[in-house]
Protein backbone atom coordinates (compact mmCIF):
# COMPACT_ATOMS: atom_id res chain seq x y z
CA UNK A 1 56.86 92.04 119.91
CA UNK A 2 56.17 94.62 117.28
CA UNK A 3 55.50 97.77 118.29
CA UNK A 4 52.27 99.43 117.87
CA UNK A 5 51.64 101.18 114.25
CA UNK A 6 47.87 102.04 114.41
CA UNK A 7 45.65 103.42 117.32
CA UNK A 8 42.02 102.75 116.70
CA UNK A 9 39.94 105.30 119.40
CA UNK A 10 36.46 104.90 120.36
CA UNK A 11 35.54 108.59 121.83
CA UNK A 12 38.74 109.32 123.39
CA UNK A 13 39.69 105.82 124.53
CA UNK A 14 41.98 103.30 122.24
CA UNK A 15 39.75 100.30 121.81
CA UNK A 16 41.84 98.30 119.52
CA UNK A 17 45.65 99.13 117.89
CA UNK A 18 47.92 97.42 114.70
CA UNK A 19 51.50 96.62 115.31
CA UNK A 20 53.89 96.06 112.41
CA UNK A 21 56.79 96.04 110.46
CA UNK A 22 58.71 99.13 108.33
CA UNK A 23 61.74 98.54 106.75
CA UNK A 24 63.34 101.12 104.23
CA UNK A 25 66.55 100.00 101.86
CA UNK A 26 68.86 102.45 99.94
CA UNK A 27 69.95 101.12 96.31
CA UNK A 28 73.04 99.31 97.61
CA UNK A 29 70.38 97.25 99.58
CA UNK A 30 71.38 98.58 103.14
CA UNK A 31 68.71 99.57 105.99
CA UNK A 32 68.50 103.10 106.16
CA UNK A 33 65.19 103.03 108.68
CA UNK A 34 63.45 100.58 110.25
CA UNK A 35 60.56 99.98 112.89
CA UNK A 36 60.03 96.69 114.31
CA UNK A 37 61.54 93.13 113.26
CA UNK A 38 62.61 93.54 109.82
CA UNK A 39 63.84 89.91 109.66
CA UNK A 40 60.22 89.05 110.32
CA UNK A 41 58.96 86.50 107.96
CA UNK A 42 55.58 87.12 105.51
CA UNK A 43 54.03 86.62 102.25
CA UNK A 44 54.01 89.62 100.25
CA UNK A 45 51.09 88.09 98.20
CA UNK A 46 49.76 90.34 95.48
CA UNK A 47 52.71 92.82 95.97
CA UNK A 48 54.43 89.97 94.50
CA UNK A 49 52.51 90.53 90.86
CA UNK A 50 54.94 93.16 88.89
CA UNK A 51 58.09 90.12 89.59
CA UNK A 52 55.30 87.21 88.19
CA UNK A 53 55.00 89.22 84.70
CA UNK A 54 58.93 88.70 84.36
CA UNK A 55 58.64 85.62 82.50
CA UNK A 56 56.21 86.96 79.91
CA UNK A 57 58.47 90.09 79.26
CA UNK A 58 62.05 88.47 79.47
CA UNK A 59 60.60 85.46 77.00
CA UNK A 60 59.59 88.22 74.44
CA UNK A 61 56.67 86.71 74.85
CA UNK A 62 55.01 90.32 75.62
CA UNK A 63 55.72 91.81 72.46
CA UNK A 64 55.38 88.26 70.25
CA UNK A 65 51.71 88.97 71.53
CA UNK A 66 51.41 92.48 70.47
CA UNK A 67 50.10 93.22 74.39
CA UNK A 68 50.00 96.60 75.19
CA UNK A 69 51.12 98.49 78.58
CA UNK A 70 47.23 98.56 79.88
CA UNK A 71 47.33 94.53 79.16
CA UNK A 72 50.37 94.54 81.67
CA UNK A 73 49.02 97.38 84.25
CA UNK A 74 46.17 95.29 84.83
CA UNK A 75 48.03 91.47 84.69
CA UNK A 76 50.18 93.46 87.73
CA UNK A 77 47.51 94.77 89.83
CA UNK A 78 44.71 94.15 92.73
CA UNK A 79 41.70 95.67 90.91
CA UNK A 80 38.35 96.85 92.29
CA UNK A 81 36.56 94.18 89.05
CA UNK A 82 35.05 97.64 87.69
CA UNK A 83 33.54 97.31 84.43
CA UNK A 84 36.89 99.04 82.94
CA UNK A 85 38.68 96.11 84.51
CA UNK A 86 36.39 93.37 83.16
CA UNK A 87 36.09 94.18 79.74
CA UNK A 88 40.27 94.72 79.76
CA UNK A 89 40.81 91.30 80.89
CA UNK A 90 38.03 89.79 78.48
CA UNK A 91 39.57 91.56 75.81
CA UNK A 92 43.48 90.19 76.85
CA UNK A 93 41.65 86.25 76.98
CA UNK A 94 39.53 87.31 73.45
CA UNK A 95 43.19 87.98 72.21
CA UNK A 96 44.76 84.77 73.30
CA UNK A 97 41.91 82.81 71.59
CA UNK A 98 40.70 82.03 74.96
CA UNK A 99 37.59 83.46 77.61
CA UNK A 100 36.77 83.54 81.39
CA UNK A 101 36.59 79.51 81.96
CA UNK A 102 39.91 79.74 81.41
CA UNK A 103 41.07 81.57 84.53
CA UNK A 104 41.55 79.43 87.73
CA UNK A 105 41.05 82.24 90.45
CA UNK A 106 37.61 81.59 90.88
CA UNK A 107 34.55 84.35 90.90
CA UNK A 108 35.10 87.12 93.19
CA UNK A 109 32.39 89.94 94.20
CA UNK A 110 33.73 93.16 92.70
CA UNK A 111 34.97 95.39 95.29
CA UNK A 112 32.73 98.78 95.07
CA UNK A 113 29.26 98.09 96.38
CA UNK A 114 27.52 100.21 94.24
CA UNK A 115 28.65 97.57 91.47
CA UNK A 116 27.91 94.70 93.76
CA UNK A 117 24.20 96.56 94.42
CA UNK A 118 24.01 96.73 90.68
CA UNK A 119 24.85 93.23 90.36
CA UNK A 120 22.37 91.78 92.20
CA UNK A 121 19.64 94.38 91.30
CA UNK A 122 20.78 92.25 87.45
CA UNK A 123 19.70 89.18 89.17
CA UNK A 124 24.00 88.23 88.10
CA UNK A 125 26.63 86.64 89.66
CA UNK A 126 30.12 87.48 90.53
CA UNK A 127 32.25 86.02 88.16
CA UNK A 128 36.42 85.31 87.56
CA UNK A 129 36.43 87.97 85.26
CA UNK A 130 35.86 90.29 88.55
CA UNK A 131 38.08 88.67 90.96
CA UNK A 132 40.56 91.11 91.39
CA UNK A 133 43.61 88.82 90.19
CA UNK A 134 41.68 87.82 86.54
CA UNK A 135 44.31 90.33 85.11
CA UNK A 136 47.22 88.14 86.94
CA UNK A 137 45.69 84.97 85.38
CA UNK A 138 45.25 86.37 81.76
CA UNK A 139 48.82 86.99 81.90
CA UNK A 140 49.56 83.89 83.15
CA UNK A 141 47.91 82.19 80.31
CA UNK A 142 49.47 84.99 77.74
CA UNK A 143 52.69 82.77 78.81
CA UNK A 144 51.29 79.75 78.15
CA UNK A 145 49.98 80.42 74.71
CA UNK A 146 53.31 82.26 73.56
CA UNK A 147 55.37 78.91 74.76
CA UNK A 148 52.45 76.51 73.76
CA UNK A 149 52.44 75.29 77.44
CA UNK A 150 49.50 73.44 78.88
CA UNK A 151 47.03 75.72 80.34
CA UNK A 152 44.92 73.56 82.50
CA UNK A 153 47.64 73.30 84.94
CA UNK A 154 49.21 76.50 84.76
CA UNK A 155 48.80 76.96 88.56
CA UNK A 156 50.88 74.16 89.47
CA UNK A 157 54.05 74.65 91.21
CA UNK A 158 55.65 72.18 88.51
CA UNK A 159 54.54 74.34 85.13
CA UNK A 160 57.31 75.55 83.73
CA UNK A 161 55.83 79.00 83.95
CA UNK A 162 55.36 78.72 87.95
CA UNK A 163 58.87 77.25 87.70
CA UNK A 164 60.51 81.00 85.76
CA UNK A 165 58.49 82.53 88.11
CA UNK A 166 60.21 81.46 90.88
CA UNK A 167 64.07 81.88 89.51
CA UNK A 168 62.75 85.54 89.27
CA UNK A 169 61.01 85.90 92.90
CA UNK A 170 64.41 84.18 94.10
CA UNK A 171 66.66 86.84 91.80
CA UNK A 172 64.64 90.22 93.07
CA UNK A 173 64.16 89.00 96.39
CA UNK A 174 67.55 88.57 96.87
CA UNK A 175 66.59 84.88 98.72
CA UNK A 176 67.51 81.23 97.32
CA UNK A 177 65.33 79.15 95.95
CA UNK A 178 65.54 76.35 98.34
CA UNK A 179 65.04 79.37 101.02
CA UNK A 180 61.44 80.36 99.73
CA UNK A 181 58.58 79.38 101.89
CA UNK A 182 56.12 77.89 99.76
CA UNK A 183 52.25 78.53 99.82
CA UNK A 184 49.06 78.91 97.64
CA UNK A 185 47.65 82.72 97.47
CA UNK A 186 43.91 83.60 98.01
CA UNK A 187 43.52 83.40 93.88
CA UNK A 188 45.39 79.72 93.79
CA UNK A 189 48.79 80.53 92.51
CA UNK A 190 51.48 79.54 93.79
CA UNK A 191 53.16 82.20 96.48
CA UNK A 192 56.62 82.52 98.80
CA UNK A 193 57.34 83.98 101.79
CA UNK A 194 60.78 85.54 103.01
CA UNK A 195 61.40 88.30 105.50
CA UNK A 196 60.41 92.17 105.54
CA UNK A 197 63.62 93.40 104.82
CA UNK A 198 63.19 91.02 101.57
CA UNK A 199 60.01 92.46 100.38
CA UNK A 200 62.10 95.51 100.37
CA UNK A 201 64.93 94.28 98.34
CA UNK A 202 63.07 93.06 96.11
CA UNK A 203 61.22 96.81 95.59
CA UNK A 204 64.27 98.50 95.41
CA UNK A 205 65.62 96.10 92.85
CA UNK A 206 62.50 96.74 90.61
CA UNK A 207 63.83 100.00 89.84
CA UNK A 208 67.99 99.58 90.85
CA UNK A 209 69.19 96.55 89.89
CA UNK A 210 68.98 94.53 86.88
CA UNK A 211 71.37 92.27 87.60
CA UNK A 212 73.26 93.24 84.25
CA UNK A 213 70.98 92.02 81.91
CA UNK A 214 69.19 93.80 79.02
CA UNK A 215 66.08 92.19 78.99
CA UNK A 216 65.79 92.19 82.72
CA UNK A 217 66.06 95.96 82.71
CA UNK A 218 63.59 96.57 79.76
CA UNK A 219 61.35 94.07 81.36
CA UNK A 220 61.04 96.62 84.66
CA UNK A 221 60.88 99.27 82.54
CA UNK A 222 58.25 98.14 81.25
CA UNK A 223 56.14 97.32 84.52
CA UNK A 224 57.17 100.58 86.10
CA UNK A 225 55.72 102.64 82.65
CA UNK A 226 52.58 100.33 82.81
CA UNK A 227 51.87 100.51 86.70
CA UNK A 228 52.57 104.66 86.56
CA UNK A 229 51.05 105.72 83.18
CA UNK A 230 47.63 103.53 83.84
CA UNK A 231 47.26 103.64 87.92
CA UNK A 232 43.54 102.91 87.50
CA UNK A 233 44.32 99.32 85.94
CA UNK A 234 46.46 98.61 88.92
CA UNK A 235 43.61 99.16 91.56
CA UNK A 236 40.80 101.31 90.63
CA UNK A 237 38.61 103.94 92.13
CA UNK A 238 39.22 105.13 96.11
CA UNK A 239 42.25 103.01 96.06
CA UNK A 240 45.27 104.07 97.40
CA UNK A 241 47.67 102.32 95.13
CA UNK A 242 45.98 104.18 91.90
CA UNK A 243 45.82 107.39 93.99
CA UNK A 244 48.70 107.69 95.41
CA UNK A 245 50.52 106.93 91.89
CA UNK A 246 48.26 109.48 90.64
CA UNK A 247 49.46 112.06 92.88
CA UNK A 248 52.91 111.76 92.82
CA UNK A 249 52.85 111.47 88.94
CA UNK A 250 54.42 108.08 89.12
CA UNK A 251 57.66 108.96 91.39
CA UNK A 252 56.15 106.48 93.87
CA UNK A 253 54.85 103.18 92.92
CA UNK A 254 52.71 101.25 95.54
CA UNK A 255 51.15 98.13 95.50
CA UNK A 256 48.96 96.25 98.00
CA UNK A 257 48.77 93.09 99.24
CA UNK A 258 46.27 91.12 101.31
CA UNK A 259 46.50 90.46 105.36
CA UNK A 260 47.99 94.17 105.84
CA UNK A 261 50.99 94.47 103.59
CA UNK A 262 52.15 97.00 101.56
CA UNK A 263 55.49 97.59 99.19
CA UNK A 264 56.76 100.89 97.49
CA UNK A 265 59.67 102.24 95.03
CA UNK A 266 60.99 105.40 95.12
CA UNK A 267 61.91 105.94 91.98
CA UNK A 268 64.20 109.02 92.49
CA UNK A 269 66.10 107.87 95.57
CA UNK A 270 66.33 104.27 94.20
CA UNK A 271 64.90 103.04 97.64
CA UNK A 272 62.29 100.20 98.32
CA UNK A 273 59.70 100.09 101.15
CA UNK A 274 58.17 97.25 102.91
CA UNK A 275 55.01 97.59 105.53
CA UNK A 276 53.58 94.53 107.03
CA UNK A 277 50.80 94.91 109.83
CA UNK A 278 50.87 91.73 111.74
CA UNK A 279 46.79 91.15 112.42
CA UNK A 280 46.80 91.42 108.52
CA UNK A 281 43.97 94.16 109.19
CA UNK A 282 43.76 96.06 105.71
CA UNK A 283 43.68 99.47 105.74
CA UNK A 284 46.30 100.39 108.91
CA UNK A 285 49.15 99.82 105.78
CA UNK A 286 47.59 102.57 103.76
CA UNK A 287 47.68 104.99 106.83
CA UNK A 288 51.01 103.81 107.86
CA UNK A 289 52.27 104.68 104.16
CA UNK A 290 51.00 107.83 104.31
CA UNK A 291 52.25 108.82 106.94
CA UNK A 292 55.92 107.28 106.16
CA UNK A 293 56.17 108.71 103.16
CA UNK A 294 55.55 112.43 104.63
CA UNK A 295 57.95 111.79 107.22
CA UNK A 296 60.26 110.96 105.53
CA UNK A 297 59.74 114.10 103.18
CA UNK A 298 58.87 111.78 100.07
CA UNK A 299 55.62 113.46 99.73
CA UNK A 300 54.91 116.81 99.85
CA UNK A 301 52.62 118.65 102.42
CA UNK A 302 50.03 119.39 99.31
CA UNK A 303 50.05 115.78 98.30
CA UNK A 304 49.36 114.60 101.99
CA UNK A 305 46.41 116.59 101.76
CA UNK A 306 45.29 114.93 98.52
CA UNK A 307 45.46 111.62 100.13
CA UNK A 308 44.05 112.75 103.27
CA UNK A 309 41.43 110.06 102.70
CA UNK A 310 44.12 107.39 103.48
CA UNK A 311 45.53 109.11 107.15
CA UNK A 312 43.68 109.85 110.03
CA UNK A 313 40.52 107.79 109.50
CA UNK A 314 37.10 108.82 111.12
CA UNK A 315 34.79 106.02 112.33
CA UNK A 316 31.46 106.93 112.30
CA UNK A 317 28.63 104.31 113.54
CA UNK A 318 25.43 103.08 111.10
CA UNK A 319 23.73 106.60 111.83
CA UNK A 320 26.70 108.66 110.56
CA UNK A 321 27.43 109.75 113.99
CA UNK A 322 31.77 110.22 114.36
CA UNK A 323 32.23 107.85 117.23
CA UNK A 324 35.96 107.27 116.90
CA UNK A 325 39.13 107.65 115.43
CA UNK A 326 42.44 105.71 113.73
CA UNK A 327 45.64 107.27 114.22
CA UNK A 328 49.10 106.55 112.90
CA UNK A 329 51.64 106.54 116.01
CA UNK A 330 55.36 105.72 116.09
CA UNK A 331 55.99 106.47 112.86
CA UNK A 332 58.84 109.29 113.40
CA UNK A 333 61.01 111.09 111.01
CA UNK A 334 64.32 109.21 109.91
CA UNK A 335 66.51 111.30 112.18
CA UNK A 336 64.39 110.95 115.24
């Protein structure tokens, strides 16, 4: 069993806790700190989204389309379908010659209430454009139109595009094709699962290892410029992804992914994290970040502080009243 990440107190009691997974790798791929079992097996789901853009950007396909690095920020990230979101991804699909009917993720409400509220005060409905993988999809279709593929069945395991897609997942991951654990993410596309120490592989390879190939390395070049320079495309407003990338002026890059998983790079040390929290609870994998990533002396006390929003969380009840508390526990320093 896991050992307990996340204390959630109500008064000075722990009502409910979050075990989990960390595992850290060093560029030659070794384990260089670890909590819980790292040979654990999960789907990183959308943490999986800056490897699914490696077919567009290998291809040349990318540049064929004259797609700028705000087109790819937002194909690789989890966004909040702000209005800054939407009329990106419409204007990616205007671009291909093609418009919302087009994605297959189905309509999603955006994430903020206050544009929900304003939604319904519209008398509108959620749409694809606002689900928060529509910038996944448009780049899945940028694919298709570049290789004049069929794009009414681009999700299918069998499309040649989900078929690149998973040489690459197999390459970064580090895992075998035949080894992949197939599945179908919350947005329909196809998805594989391998271990925790994997997911962390496979982050430390976005940013150490391109396997001796040109366009490979260009291609993460390319995602890791996009992700850092244009944080807000990659998750939005009070998100920690965009926040913390903010913060550290892109020498971290983060990325979420649903039922309590989270991946980083460190771009100076060459190392890649992996967090999964096993209830898939989301929110304990931003704390436990945050608190990794100053124990291990990759963030600075100042930048905690920034992100204090993300750490120790307050609950508070429907009258505002502070009736509780989560707390990060077991999450030592490397030499401890």
């Amino acid at each position: 069993m896991n050992p307990i990440l996340v204390e959630v107190f109500r008064g000075n009691a722990v009502e409910s806790f979050h075990r989990g997974v960390i595992c850290v790798v060093n560029e030659a791929g070794e384990v260089i700190y670890s909590i819980g079992d790292i040979n654990q097996v999960a789907f990183p789901r959308s943490a999986m989204k800056y490897f699914q853009h490696l077919p567009l950007l290998v291809s040349g396909a990318f540049d064929q389309l004259n797609l700028s690095l705000e087109d790819l920020a937002i194909m690789c990230g989890s966004h909040n379908g702000e209005k800054m979101h939407e009329d990106l991804v419409s204007k990616i699909l205007g671009g291909l010659q093609l418009g919302e009917s087009d994605l297959q993720c189905g309509a999603q409400a955006p994430t903020l209430k206050k544009d929900l509220y304003l939604m319904i005060k519209n008398d509108k409905d959620p749409t694809q454009l606002h689900n928060n993988c529509s910038g996944k999809h448009a780049g899945f279709l940028a694919w298709c139109k570049a290789h004049h593929a069929d794009i009414k069945s681009y999700l299918s395991p069998n499309h040649p595009l989900q078929i690149e897609i998973k040489k690459y997942i197999s390459m970064f991951y580090e895992v075998p094709e035949n080894e992949l654990i197939p599945a179908i993410d919350g947005c329909s596309a196809p998805i594989y699962g391998m271990s925790v120490y994997k997911q962390a592989i496979a982050y430390k390879n976005l940013i150490a290892n391109h396997f001796g190939d040109d366009n490979i390395t260009e291609a993460c070049k390319k995602i890791v410029s996009a992700v850092t320079k244009y944080p807000e495309l990659v998750a939005g407003t009070q998100r920690y992804c965009t926040d913390l990338m903010k913060i550290t002026n892109g020498r971290i890059i983060g990325k979420t992914g649903a039922d309590g998983v989270y991946s980083l790079s460190i771009l100076d040390k060459k190392w890649g994290i992996a967090i999964k929290i096993d209830d898939g609870k989301m929110g304990p994998q931003y704390q436990v970040a945050q608190e990794l990533l100053l124990n291990l002396e990759l963030i600075t006390t100042e930048e905690y502080k920034l992100l204090d929003a993300y750490g120790e969380c307050e609950i508070k009840n429907f009258a505002g009243i502070k009736v509780g508390r989560s707390v990060v526990v077991n999450v030592p320093p490397m030499n401890q």
